[in-house]
C-alpha atoms as a PDB file:
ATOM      1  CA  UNK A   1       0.000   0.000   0.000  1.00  0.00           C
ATOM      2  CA  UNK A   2       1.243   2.913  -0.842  1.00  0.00           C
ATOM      3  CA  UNK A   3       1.971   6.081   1.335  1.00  0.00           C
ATOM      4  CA  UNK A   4      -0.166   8.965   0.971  1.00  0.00           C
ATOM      5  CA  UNK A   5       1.153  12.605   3.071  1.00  0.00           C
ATOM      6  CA  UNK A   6      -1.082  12.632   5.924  1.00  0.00           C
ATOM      7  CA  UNK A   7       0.590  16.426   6.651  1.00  0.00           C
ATOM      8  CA  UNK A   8      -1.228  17.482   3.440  1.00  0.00           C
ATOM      9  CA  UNK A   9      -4.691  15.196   4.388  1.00  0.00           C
ATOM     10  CA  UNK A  10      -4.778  17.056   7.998  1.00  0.00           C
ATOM     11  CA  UNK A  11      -3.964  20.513   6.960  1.00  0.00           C
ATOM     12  CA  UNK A  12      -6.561  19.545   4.083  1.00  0.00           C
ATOM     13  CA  UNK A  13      -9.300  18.928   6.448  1.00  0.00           C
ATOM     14  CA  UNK A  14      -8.769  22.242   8.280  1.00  0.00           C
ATOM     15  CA  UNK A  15      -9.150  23.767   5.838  1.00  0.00           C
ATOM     16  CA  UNK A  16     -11.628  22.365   3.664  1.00  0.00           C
ATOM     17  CA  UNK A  17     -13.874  21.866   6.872  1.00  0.00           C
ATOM     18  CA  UNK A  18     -13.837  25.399   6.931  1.00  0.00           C
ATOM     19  CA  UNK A  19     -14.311  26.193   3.387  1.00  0.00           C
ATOM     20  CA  UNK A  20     -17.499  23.451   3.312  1.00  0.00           C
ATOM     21  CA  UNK A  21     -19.050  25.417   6.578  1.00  0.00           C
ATOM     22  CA  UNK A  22     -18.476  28.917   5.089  1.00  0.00           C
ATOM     23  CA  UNK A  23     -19.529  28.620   1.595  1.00  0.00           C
ATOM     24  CA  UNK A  24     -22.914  26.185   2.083  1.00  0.00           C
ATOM     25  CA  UNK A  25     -23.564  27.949   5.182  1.00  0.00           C
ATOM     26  CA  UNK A  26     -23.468  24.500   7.075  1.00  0.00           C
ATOM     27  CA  UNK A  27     -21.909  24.383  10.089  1.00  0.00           C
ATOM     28  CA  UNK A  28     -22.560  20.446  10.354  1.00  0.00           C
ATOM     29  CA  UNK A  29     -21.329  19.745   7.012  1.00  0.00           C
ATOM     30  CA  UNK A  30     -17.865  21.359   7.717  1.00  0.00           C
ATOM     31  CA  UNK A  31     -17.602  18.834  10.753  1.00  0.00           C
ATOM     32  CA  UNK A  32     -17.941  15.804   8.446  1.00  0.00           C
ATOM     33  CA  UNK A  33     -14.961  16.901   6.342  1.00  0.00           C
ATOM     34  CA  UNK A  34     -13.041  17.849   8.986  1.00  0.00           C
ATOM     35  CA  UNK A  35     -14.337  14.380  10.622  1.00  0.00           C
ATOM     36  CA  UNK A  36     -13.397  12.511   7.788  1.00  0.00           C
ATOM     37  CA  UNK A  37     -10.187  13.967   6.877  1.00  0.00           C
ATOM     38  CA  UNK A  38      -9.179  13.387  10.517  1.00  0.00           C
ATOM     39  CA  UNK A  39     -10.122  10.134  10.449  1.00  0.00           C
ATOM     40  CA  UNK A  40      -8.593   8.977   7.315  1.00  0.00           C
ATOM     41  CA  UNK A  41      -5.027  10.729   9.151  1.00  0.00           C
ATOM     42  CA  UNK A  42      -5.535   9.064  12.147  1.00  0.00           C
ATOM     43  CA  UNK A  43      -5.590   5.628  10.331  1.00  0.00           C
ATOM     44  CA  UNK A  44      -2.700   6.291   8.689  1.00  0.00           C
ATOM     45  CA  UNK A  45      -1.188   7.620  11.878  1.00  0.00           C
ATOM     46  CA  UNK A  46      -2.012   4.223  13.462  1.00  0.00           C
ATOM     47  CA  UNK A  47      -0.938   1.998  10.952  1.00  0.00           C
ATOM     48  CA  UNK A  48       2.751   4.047  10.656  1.00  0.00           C
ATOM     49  CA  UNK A  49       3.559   5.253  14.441  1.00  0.00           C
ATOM     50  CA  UNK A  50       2.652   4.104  17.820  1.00  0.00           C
ATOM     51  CA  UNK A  51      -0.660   5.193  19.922  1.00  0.00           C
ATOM     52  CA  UNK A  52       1.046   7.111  21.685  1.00  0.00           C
ATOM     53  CA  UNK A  53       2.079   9.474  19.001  1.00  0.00           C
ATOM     54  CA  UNK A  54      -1.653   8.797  17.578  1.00  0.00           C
ATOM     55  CA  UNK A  55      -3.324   9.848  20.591  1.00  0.00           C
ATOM     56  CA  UNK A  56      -0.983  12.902  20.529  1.00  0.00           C
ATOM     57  CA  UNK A  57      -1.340  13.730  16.899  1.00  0.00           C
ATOM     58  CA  UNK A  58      -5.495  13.745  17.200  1.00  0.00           C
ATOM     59  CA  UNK A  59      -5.215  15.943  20.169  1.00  0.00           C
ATOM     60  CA  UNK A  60      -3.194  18.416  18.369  1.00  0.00           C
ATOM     61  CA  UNK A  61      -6.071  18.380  15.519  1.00  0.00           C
ATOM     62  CA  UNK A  62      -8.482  19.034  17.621  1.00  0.00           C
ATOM     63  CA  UNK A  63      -6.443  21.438  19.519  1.00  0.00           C
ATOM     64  CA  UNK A  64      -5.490  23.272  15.971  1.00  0.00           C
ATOM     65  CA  UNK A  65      -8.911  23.266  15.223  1.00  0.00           C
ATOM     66  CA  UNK A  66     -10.258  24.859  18.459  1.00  0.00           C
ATOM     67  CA  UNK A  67      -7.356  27.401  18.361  1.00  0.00           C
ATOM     68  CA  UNK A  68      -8.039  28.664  15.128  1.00  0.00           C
ATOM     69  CA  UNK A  69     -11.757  30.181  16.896  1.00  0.00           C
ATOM     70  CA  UNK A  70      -9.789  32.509  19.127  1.00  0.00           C
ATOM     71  CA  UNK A  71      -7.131  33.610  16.668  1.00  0.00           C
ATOM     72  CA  UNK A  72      -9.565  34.368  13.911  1.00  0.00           C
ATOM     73  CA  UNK A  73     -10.971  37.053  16.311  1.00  0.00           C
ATOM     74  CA  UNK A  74      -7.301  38.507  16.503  1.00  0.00           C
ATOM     75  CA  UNK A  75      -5.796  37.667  12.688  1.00  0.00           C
ATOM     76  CA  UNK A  76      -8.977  37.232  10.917  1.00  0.00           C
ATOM     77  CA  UNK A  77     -10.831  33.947   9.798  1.00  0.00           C
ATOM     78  CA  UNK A  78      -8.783  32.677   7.029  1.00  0.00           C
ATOM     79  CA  UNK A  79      -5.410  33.880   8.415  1.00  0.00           C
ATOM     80  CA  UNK A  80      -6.234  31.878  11.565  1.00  0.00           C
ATOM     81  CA  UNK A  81      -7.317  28.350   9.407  1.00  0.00           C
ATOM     82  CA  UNK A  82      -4.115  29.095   7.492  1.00  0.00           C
ATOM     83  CA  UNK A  83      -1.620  29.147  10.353  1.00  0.00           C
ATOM     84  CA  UNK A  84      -3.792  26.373  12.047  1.00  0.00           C
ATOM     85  CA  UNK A  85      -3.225  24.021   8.981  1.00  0.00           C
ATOM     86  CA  UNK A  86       0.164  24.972   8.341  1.00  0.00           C
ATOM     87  CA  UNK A  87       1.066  24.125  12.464  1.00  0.00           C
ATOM     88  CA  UNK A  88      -0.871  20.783  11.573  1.00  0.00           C
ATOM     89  CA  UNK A  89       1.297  19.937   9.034  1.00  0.00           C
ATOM     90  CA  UNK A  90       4.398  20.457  10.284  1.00  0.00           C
ATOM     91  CA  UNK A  91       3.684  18.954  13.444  1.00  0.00           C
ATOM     92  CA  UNK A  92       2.210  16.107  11.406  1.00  0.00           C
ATOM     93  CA  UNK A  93       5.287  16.048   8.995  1.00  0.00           C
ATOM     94  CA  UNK A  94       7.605  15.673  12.000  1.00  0.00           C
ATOM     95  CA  UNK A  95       6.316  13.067  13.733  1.00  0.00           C
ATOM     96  CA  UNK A  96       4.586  10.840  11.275  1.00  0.00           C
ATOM     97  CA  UNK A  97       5.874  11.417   7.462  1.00  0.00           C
ATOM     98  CA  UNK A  98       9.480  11.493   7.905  1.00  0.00           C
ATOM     99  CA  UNK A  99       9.396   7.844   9.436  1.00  0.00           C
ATOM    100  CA  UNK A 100      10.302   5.487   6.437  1.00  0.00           C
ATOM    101  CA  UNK A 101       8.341   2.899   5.214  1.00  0.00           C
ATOM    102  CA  UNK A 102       7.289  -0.080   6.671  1.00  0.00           C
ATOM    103  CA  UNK A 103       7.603  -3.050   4.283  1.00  0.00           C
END
């Protein structure tokens, strides 16, 4: 099975949750991207690191998603899913792309 960048998948899913609730006007149906995008990383988190560093990259999504709320009131709305994302992925390159490949 081939490796997919989960960096790119979790930054995606801030993002596009975002994009989904503000341009439909849903507030739900930005959830299930951001859901499913988090999900999908999360699996691939599992398969490639330990819980551990799982557990720790899930709270950090969460924890980029609720931080982006108070920043947006200070940077602006976009700005603050921007730098959220872009924390995400780093974070999420670090600790779970890097790692080679399992065979």
């Amino acid at each position: 099975m081939a490796q997919f960048p989960t960096s790119v998948v979790a930054a995606g899913g801030l993002v596009g949750g975002y994009a989904a609730a503000r341009w439909t006007g849903k507030r739900p149906l930005g959830g299930v991207v951001l859901a499913a995008a988090g999900t999908l990383a999360a699996r691939e988190w599992h398969r490639r690191t330990s819980p551990t560093t799982t557990a720790l990259l899930g709270a950090a999504y969460i924890a980029a998603f609720a931080g982006s709320h108070p920043l947006a009131k200070r940077i602006g709305a976009w700005p603050a899913v921007f730098t959220a994302a872009a924390a995400m992925a780093a974070t999420t390159y670090a600790t779970a792309d890097r790692l080679p490949a399992e065979a």
